[in-house]
N, C-alpha and C. Protein backbone atom coordinates (compact mmCIF):
# COMPACT_ATOMS: atom_id res chain seq x y z
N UNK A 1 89.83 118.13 -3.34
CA UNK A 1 88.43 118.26 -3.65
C UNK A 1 88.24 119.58 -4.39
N UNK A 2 87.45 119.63 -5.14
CA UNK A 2 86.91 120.67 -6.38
C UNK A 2 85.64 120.92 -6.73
N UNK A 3 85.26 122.02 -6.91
CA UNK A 3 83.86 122.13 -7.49
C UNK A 3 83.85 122.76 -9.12
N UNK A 4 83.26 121.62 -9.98
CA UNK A 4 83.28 122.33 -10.99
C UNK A 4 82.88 123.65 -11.53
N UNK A 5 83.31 124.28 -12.21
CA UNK A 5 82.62 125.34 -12.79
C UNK A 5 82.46 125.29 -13.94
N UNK A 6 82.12 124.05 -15.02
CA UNK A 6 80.94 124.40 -16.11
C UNK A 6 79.35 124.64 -15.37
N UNK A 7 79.36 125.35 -16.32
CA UNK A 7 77.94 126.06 -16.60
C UNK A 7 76.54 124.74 -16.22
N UNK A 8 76.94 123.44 -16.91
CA UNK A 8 75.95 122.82 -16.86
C UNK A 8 76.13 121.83 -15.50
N UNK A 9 77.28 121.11 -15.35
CA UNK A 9 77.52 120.66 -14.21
C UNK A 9 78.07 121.28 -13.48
N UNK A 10 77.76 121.13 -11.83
CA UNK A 10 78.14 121.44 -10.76
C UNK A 10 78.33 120.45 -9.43
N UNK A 11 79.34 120.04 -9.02
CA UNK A 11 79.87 118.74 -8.32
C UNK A 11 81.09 119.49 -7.74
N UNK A 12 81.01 118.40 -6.60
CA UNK A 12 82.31 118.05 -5.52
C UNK A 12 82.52 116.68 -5.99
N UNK A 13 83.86 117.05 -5.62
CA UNK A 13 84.18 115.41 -5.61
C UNK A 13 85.92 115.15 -5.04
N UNK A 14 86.28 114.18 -4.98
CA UNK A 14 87.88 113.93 -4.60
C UNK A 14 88.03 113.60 -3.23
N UNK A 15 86.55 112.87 -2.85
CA UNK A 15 86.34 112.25 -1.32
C UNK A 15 86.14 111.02 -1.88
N UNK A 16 87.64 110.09 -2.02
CA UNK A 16 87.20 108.34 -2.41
C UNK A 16 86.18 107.86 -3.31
N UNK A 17 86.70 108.49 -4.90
CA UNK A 17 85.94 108.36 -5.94
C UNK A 17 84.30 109.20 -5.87
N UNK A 18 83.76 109.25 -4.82
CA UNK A 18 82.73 109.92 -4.95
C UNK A 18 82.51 111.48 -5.46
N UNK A 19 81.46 111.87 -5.82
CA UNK A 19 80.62 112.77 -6.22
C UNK A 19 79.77 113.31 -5.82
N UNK A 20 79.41 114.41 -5.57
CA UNK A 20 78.55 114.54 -4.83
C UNK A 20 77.70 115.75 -5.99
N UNK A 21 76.84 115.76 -6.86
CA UNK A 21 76.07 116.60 -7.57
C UNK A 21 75.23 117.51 -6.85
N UNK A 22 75.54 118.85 -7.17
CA UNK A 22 74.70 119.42 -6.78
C UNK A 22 73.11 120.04 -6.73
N UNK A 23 72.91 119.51 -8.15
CA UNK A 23 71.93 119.37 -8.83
C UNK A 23 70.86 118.40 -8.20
N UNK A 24 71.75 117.05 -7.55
CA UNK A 24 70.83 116.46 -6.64
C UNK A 24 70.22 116.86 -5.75
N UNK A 25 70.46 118.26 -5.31
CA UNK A 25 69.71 118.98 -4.35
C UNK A 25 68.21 118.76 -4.54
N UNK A 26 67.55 119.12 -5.45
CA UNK A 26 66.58 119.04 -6.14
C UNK A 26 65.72 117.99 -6.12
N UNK A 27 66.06 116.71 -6.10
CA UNK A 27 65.95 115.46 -5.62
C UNK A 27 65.80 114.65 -4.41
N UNK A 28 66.71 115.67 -3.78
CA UNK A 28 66.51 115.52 -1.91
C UNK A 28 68.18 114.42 -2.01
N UNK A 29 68.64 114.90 -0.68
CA UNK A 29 70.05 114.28 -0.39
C UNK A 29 70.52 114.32 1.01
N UNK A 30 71.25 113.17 1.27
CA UNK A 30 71.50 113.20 2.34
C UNK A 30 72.57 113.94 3.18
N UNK A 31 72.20 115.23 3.63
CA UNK A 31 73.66 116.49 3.92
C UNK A 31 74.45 115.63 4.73
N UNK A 32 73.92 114.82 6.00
CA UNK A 32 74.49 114.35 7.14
C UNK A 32 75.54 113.18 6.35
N UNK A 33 75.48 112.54 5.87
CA UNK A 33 76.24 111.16 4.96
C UNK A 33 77.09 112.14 4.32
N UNK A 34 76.70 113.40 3.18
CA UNK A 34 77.46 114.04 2.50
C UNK A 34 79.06 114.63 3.83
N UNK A 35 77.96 115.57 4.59
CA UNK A 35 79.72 115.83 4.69
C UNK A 35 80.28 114.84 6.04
N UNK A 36 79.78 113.66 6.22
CA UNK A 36 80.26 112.91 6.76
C UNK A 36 81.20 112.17 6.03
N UNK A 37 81.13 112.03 4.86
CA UNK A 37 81.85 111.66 4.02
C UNK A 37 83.52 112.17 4.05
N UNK A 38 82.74 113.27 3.69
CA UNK A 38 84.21 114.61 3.57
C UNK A 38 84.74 114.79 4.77
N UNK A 39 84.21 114.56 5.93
CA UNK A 39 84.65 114.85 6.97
C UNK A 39 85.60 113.80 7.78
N UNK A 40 85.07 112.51 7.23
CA UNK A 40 86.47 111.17 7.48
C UNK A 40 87.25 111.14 6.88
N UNK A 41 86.97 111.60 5.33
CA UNK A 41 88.57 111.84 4.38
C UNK A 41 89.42 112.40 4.62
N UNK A 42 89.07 113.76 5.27
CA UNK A 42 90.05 114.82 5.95
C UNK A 42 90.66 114.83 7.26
N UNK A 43 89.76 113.88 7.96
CA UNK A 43 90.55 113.09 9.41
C UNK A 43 91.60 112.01 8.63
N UNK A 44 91.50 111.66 7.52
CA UNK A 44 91.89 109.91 7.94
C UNK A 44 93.26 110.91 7.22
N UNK A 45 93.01 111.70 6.05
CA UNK A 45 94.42 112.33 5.33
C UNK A 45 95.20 112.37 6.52
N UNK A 46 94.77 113.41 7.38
CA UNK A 46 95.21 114.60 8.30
C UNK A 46 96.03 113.04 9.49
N UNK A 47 95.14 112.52 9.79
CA UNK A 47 96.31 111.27 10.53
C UNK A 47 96.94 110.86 10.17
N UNK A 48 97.31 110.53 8.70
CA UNK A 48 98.23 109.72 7.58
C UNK A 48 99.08 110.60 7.49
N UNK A 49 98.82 111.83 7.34
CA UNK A 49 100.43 112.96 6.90
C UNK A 49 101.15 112.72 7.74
N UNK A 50 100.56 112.89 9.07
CA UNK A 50 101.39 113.35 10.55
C UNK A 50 101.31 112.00 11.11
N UNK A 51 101.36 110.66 10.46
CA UNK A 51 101.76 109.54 11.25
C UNK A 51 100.89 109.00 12.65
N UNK A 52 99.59 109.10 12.85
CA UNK A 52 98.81 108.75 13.73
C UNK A 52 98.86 110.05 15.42
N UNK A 53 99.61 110.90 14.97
CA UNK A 53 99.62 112.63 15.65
C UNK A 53 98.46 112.94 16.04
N UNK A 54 97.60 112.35 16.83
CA UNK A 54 96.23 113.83 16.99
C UNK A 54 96.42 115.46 17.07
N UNK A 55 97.54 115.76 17.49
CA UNK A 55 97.71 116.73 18.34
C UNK A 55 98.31 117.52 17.14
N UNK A 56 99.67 117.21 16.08
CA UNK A 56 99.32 117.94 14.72
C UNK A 56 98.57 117.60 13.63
N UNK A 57 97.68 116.78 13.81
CA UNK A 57 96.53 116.54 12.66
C UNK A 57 95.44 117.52 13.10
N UNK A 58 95.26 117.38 14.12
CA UNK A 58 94.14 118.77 15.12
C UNK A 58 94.50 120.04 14.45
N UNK A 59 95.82 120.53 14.68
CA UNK A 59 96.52 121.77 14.37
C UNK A 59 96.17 122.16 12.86
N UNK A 60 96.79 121.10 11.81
CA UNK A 60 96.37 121.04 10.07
C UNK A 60 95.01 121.48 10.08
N UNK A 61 94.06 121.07 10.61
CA UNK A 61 92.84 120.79 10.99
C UNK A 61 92.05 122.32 11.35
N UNK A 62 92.94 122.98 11.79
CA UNK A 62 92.29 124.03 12.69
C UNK A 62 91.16 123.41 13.65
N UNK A 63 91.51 122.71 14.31
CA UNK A 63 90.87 121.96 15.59
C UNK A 63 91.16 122.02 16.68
N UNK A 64 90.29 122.07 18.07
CA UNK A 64 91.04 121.66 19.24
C UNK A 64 91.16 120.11 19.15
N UNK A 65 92.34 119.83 20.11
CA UNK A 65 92.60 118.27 20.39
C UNK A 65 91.14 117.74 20.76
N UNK A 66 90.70 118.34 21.90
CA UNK A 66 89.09 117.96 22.42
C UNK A 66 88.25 117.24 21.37
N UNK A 67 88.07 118.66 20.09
CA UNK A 67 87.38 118.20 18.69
C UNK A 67 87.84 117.27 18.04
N UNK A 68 89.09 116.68 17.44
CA UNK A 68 89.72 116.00 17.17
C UNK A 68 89.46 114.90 17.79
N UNK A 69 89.40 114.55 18.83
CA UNK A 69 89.21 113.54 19.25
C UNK A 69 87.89 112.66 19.19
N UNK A 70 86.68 114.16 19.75
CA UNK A 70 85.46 113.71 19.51
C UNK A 70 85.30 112.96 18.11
N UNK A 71 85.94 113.80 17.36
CA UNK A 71 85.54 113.51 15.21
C UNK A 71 85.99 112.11 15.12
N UNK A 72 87.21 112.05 15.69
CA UNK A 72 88.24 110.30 15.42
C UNK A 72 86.68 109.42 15.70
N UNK A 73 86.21 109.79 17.51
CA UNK A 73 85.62 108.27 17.70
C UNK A 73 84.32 108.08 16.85
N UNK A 74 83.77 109.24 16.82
CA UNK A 74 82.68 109.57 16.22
C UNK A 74 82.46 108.73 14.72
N UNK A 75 83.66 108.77 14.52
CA UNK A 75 83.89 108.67 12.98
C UNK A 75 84.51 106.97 12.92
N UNK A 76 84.66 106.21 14.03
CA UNK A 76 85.29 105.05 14.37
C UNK A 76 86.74 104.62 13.08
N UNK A 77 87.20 106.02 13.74
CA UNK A 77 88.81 105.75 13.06
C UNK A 77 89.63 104.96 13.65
């Protein structure tokens, strides 16, 4: 994930084709969906590296297992 730095656009993106403009601020957006977004991409990576691991996907993570766990169900991984 990246944030551009031209001048005229400004975006995230590299969470499963999406985009997220920042410019849409302005417009009104949904933060909770946004980094819910980002926040299952980086669980689902973080289980895929380490082979279904909570315990070193937590670690990658800078997470406790506790948190980790909450995020998995939360997130119905």
């Amino acid at each position: 994930m990246w944030r551009s730095l031209h001048k005229k656009r400004r975006w995230i993106e590299g969470v499963k084709g999406l985009r997220f403009d920042l410019d849409d601020v302005e417009q009104g957006v949904d933060l909770d969906e946004i980094l819910s977004s980002i926040e299952s991409a980086y669980l689902e990576k973080a289980m895929e590296v380490f082979g279904g691991n909570k315990s070193q996907a937590a670690v990658c993570l800078n997470l406790s297992l506790r948190s980790m766990r909450y995020l998995l169900d939360k997130s119905d991984y």
